[in-house]
Protein backbone atom coordinates (compact mmCIF):
# COMPACT_ATOMS: atom_id res chain seq x y z
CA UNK A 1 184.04 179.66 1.07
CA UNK A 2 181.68 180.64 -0.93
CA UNK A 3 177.82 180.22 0.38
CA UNK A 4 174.89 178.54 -1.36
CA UNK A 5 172.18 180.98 -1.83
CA UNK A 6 169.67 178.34 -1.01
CA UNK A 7 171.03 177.96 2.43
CA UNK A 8 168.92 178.35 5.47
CA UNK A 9 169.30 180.46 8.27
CA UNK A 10 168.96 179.11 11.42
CA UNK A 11 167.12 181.92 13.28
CA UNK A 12 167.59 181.09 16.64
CA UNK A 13 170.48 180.86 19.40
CA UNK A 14 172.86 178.29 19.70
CA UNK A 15 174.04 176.54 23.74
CA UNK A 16 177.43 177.31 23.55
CA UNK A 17 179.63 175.71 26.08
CA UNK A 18 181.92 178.45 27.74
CA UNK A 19 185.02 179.06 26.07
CA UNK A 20 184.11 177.25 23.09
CA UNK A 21 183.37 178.09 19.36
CA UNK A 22 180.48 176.57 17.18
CA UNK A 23 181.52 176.68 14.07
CA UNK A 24 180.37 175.66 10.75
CA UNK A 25 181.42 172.77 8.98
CA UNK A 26 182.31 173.44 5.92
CA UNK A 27 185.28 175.47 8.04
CA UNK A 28 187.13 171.98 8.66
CA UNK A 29 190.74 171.77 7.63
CA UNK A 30 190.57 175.30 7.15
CA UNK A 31 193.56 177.67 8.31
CA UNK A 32 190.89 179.68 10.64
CA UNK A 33 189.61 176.34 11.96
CA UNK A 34 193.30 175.13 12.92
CA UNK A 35 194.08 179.11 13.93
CA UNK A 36 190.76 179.10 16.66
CA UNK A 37 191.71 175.03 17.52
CA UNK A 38 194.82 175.97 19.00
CA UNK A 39 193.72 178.41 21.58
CA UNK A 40 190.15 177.65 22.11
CA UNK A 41 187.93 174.36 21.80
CA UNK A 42 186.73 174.22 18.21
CA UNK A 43 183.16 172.20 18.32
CA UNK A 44 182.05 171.79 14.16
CA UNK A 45 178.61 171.36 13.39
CA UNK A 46 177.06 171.14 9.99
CA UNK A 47 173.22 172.49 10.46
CA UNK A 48 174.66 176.29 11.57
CA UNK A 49 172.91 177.94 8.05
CA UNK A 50 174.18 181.33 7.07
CA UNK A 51 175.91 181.33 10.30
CA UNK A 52 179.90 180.90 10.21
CA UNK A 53 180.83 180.67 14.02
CA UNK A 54 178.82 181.14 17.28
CA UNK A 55 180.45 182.21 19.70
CA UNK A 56 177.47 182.81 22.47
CA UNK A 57 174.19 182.07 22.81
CA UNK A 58 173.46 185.96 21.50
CA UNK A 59 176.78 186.54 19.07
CA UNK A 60 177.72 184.89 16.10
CA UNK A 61 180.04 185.71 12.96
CA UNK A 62 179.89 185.79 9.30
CA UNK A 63 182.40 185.54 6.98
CA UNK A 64 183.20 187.25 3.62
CA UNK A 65 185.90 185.72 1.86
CA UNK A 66 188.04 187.35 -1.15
CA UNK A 67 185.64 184.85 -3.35
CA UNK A 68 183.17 185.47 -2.08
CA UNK A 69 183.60 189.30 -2.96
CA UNK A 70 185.30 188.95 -5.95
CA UNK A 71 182.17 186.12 -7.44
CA UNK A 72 179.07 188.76 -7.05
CA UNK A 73 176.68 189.43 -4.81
CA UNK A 74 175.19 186.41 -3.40
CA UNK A 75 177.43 186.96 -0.22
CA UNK A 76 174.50 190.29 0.20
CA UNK A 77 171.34 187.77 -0.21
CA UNK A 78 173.34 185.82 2.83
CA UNK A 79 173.83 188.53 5.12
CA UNK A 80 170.59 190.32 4.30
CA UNK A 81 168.57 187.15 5.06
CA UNK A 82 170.65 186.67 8.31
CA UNK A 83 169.83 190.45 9.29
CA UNK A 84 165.87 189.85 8.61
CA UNK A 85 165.54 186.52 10.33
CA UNK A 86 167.97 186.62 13.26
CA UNK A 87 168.22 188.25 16.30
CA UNK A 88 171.42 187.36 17.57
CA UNK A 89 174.37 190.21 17.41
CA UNK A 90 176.42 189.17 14.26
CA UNK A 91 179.65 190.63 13.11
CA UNK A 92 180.56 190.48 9.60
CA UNK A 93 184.47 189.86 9.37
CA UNK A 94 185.53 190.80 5.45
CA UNK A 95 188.64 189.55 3.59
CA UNK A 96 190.40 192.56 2.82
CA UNK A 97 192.99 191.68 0.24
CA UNK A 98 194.89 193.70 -2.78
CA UNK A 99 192.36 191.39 -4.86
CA UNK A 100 189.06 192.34 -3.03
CA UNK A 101 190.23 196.18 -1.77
CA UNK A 102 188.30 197.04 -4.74
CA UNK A 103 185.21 195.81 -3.43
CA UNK A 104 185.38 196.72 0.22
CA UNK A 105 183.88 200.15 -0.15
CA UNK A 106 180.83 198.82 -1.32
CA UNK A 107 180.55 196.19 0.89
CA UNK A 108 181.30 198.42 3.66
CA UNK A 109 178.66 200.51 2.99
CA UNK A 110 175.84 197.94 2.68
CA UNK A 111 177.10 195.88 5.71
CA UNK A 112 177.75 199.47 8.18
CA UNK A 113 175.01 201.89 6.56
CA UNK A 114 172.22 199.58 5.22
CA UNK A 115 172.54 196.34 7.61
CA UNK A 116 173.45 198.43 10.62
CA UNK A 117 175.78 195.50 11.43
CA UNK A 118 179.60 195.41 12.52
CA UNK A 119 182.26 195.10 10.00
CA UNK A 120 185.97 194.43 10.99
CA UNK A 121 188.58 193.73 7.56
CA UNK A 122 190.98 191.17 7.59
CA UNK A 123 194.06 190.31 5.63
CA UNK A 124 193.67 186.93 6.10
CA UNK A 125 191.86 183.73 7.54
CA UNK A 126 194.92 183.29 10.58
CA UNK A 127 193.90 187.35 11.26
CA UNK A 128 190.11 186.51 11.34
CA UNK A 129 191.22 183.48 13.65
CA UNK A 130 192.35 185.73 16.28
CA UNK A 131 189.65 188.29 15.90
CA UNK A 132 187.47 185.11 17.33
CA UNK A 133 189.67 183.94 19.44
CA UNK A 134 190.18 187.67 21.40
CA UNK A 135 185.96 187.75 21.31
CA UNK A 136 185.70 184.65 23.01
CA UNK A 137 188.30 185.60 25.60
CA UNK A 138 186.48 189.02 25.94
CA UNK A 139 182.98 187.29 26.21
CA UNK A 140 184.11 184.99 28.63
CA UNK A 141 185.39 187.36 31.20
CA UNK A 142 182.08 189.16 30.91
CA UNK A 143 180.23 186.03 31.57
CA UNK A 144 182.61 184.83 34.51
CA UNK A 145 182.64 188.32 36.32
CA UNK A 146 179.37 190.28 36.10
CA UNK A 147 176.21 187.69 34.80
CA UNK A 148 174.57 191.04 34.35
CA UNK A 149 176.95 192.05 31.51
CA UNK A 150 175.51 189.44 29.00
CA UNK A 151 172.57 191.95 28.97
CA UNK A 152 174.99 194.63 27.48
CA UNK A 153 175.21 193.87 23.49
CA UNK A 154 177.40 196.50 22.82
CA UNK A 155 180.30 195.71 25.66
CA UNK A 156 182.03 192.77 23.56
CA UNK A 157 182.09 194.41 20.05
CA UNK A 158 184.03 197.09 21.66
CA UNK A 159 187.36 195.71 20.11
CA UNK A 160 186.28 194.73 16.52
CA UNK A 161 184.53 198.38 16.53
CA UNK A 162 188.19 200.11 17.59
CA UNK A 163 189.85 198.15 15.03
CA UNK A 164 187.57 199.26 12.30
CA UNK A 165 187.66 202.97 13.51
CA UNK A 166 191.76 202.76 13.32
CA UNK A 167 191.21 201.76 9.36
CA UNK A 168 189.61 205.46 8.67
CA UNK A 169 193.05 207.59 7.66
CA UNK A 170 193.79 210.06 10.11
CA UNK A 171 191.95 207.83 12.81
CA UNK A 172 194.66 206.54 15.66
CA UNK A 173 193.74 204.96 18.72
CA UNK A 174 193.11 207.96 20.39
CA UNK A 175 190.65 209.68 18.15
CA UNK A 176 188.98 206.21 18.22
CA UNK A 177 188.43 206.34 21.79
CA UNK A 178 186.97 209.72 21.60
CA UNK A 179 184.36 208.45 18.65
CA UNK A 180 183.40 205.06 20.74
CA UNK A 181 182.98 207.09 23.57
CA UNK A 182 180.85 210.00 22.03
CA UNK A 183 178.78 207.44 19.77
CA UNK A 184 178.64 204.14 21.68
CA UNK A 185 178.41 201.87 18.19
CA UNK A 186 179.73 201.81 14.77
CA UNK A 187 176.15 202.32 13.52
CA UNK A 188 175.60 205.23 15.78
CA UNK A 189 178.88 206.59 14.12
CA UNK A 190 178.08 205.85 10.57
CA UNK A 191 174.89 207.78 10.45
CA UNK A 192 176.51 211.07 12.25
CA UNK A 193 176.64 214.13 10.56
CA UNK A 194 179.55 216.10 9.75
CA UNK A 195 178.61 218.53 12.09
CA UNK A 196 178.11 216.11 14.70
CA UNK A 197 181.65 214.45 14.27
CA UNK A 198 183.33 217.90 13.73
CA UNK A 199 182.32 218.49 17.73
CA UNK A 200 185.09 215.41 18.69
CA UNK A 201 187.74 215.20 15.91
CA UNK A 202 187.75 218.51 14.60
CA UNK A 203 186.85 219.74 10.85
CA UNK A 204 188.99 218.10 8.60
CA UNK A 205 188.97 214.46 10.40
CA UNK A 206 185.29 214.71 10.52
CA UNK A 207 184.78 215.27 6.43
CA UNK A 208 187.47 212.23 6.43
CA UNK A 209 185.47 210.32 8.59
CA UNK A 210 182.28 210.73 6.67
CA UNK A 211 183.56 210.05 3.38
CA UNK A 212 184.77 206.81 4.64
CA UNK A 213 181.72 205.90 5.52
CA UNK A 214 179.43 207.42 2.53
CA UNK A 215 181.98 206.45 -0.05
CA UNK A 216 180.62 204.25 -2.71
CA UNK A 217 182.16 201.67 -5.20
């Protein structure tokens, strides 16, 4: 799913109904449209721009496929755009294949360092499917329990941050916990020192950590 560089982006939230997803059209048929379908309503619209699904009012996702990686760069004029127009909470869910694993540290790296967006890898479309699905469910309890959460940002992308944490080697669940709790965001985490990461994880996981982060193509 490759996107046209002379799409728009619709800079501006979108009424979601609760426990719905808004996603884009050119989705339909696919095997993340018929994973999301099954567990939550699917609504398709076909004016969403850069944006691949809504899933609030204030959070939204975009999706690199392994084509989309593996044709150039015109999936970075997408995101970029989004990122200077937008100022809804996006999450940028990557295909993460043996094809595109090349790729990923670059992408990585401009999505986490230079965005200062969310990343989360996938193996596949059915994964990504219930990535959304679990955001929706988390969103939904926020919005049905405490109206005052939708105020927090950072509260939802708790679980796509924790599964990106777990894919730095050496990182388990519970030196993830530790990070999210000492840094608060993935950003926050990407731009910490050495010496500032050495304080929770200890030497050795700390130089890990940053070279996951700083790592280049």
């Amino acid at each position: 799913m490759m996107a046209n560089e002379t799409t728009p982006v619709r800079a501006g939230a979108v009424d979601v109904p609760h426990g719905h997803v808004i996603g884009h059209e050119k989705w339909n048929g696919s095997q993340i449209a018929q994973g999301i379908q099954g567990n939550v309503k699917l609504i398709l619209e076909d004016n969403l721009g850069v944006v691949d699904f809504h899933l609030s009012n204030r959070f939204c996702i975009l999706y690199v496929s392994e084509a989309d990686l593996v044709a150039g760069n015109s999936f970075r004029r997408r995101l970029a755009c989004f990122r200077n127009a937008c100022s809804l909470q996006g999450i940028v869910i990557v295909e993460k294949t043996h094809i595109s694993d090349q790729y990923f540290p670059a992408v990585q790296k401009f999505v986490v360092l230079e965005l200062g967006m969310t990343l989360v890898p996938v193996a596949n479309q059915g994964e990504a499917a219930q990535l959304i699905i679990q955001l929706v469910h988390e969103l939904s309890k926020d919005r049905s329990s405490n109206p005052f959460l939708k105020k927090q940002c950072s509260q939802p992308l708790e679980a796509p941050v924790f599964h990106t944490l777990q894919q730095i080697p050496g990182v388990g669940k519970t030196k993830a916990l530790l990070l999210l709790k000492q840094f608060q965001s993935l950003h926050q985490l990407c731009n910490a020192s050495i010496q500032e990461l050495e304080q929770v994880v200890g030497r050795a996981l700390a130089q890990q950590i940053h070279t996951f982060f700083t790592q280049t193509k």
